[in-house]
C-alpha atoms as a PDB file:
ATOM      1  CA  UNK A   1      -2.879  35.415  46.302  1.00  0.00           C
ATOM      2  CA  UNK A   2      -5.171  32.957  44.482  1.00  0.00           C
ATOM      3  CA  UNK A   3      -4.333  32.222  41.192  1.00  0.00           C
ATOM      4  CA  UNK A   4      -7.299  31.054  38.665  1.00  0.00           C
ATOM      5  CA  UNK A   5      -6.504  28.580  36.164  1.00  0.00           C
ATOM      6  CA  UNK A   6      -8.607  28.149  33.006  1.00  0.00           C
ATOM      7  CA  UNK A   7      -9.461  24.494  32.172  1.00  0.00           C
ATOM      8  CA  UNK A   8     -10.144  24.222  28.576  1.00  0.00           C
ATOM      9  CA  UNK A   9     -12.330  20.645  28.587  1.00  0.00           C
ATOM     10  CA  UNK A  10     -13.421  20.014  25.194  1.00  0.00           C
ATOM     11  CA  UNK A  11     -12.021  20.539  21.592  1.00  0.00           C
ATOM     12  CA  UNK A  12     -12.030  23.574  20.099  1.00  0.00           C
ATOM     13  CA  UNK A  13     -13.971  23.349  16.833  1.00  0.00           C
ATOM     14  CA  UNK A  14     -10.999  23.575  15.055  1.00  0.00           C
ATOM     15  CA  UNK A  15      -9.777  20.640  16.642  1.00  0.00           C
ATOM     16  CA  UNK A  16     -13.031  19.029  16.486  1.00  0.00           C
ATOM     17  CA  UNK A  17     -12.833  19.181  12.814  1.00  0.00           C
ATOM     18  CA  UNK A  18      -9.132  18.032  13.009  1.00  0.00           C
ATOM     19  CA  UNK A  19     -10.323  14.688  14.943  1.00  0.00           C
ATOM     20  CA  UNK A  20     -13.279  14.055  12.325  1.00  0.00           C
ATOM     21  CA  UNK A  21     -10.761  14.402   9.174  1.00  0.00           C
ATOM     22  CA  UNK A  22      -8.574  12.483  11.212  1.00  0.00           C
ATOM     23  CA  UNK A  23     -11.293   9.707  12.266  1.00  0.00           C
ATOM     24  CA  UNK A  24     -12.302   9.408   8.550  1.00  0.00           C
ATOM     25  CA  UNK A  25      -8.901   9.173   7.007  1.00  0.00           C
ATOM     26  CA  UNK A  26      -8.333   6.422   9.406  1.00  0.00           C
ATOM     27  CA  UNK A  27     -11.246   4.323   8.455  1.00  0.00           C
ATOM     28  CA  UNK A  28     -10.542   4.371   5.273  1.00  0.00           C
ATOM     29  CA  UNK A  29      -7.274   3.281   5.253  1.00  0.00           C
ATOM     30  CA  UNK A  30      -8.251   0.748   7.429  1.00  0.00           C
ATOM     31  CA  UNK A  31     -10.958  -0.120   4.281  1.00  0.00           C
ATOM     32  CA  UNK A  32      -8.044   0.198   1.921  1.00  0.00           C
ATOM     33  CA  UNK A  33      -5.909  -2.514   3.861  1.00  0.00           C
ATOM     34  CA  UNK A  34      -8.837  -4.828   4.703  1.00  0.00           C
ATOM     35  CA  UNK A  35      -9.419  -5.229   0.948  1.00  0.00           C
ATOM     36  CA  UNK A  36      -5.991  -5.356  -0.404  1.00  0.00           C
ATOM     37  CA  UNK A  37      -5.834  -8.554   2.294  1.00  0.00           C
ATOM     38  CA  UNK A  38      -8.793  -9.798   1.120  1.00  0.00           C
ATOM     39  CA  UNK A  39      -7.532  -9.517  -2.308  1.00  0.00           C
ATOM     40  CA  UNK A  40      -3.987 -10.885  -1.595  1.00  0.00           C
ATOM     41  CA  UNK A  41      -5.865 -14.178   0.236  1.00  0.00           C
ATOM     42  CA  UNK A  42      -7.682 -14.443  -2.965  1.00  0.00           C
ATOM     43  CA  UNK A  43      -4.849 -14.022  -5.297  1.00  0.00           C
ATOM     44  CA  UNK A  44      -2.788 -17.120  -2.831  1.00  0.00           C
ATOM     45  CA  UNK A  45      -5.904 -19.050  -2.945  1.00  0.00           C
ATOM     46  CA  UNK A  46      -5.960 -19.197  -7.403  1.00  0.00           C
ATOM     47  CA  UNK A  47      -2.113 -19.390  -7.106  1.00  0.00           C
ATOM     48  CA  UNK A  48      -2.852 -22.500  -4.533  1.00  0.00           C
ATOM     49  CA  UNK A  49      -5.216 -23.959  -6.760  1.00  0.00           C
ATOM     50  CA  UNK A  50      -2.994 -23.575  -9.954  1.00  0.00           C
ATOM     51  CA  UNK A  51       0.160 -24.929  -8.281  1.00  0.00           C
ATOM     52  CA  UNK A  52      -2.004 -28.541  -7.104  1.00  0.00           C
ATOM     53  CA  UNK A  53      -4.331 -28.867 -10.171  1.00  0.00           C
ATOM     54  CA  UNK A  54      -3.308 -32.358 -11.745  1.00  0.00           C
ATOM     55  CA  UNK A  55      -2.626 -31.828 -15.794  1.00  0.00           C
ATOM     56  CA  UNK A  56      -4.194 -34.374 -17.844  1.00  0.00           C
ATOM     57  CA  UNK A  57      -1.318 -36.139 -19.884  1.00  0.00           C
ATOM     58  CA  UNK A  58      -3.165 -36.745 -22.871  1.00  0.00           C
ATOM     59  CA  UNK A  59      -4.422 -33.032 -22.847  1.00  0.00           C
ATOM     60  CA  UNK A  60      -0.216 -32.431 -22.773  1.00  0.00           C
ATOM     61  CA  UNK A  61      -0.013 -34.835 -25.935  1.00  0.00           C
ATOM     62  CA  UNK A  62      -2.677 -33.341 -27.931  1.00  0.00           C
ATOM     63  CA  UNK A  63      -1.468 -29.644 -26.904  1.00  0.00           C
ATOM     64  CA  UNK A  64       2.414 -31.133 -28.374  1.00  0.00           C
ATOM     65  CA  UNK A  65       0.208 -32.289 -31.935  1.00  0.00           C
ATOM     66  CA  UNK A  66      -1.489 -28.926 -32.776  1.00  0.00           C
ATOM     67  CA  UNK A  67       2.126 -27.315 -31.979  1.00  0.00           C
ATOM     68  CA  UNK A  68       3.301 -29.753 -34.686  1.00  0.00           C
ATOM     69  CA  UNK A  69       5.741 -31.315 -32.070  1.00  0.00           C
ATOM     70  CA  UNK A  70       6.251 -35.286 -31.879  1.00  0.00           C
ATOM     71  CA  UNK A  71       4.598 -36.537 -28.835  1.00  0.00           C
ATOM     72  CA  UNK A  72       6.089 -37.697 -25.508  1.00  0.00           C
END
């Protein structure tokens, strides 16, 4: 006795609109963690800048005066 076997090759449309709600939620949480990198590079980059900027003593001495503090 034969037996017949059904291949099922492509999707169902059910589960072709499963695999485009799945394709866009992946893309954009890919576009949500891209920018929140991009944003945390930025953020380390003013922190960076902040943390190496040289402070101008006499800008420190005047700041000390218009507090009404004696200076250094």
């Amino acid at each position: 006795m034969v037996t017949a076997t059904l291949h099922l090759v492509s999707p169902t449309p059910f589960e072709r609109v499963l695999q485009q709600i799945a394709a866009a939620l992946t893309g954009h949480v890919e576009r949500r963690i891209l920018a929140r990198a991009e944003r945390r590079e930025l953020a380390l980059d003013l922190l960076r800048e902040q943390q190496t900027r040289r402070h101008d003593p006499r800008q420190v001495d005047h700041l000390l005066a218009t507090v009404g503090l004696p200076r250094r």
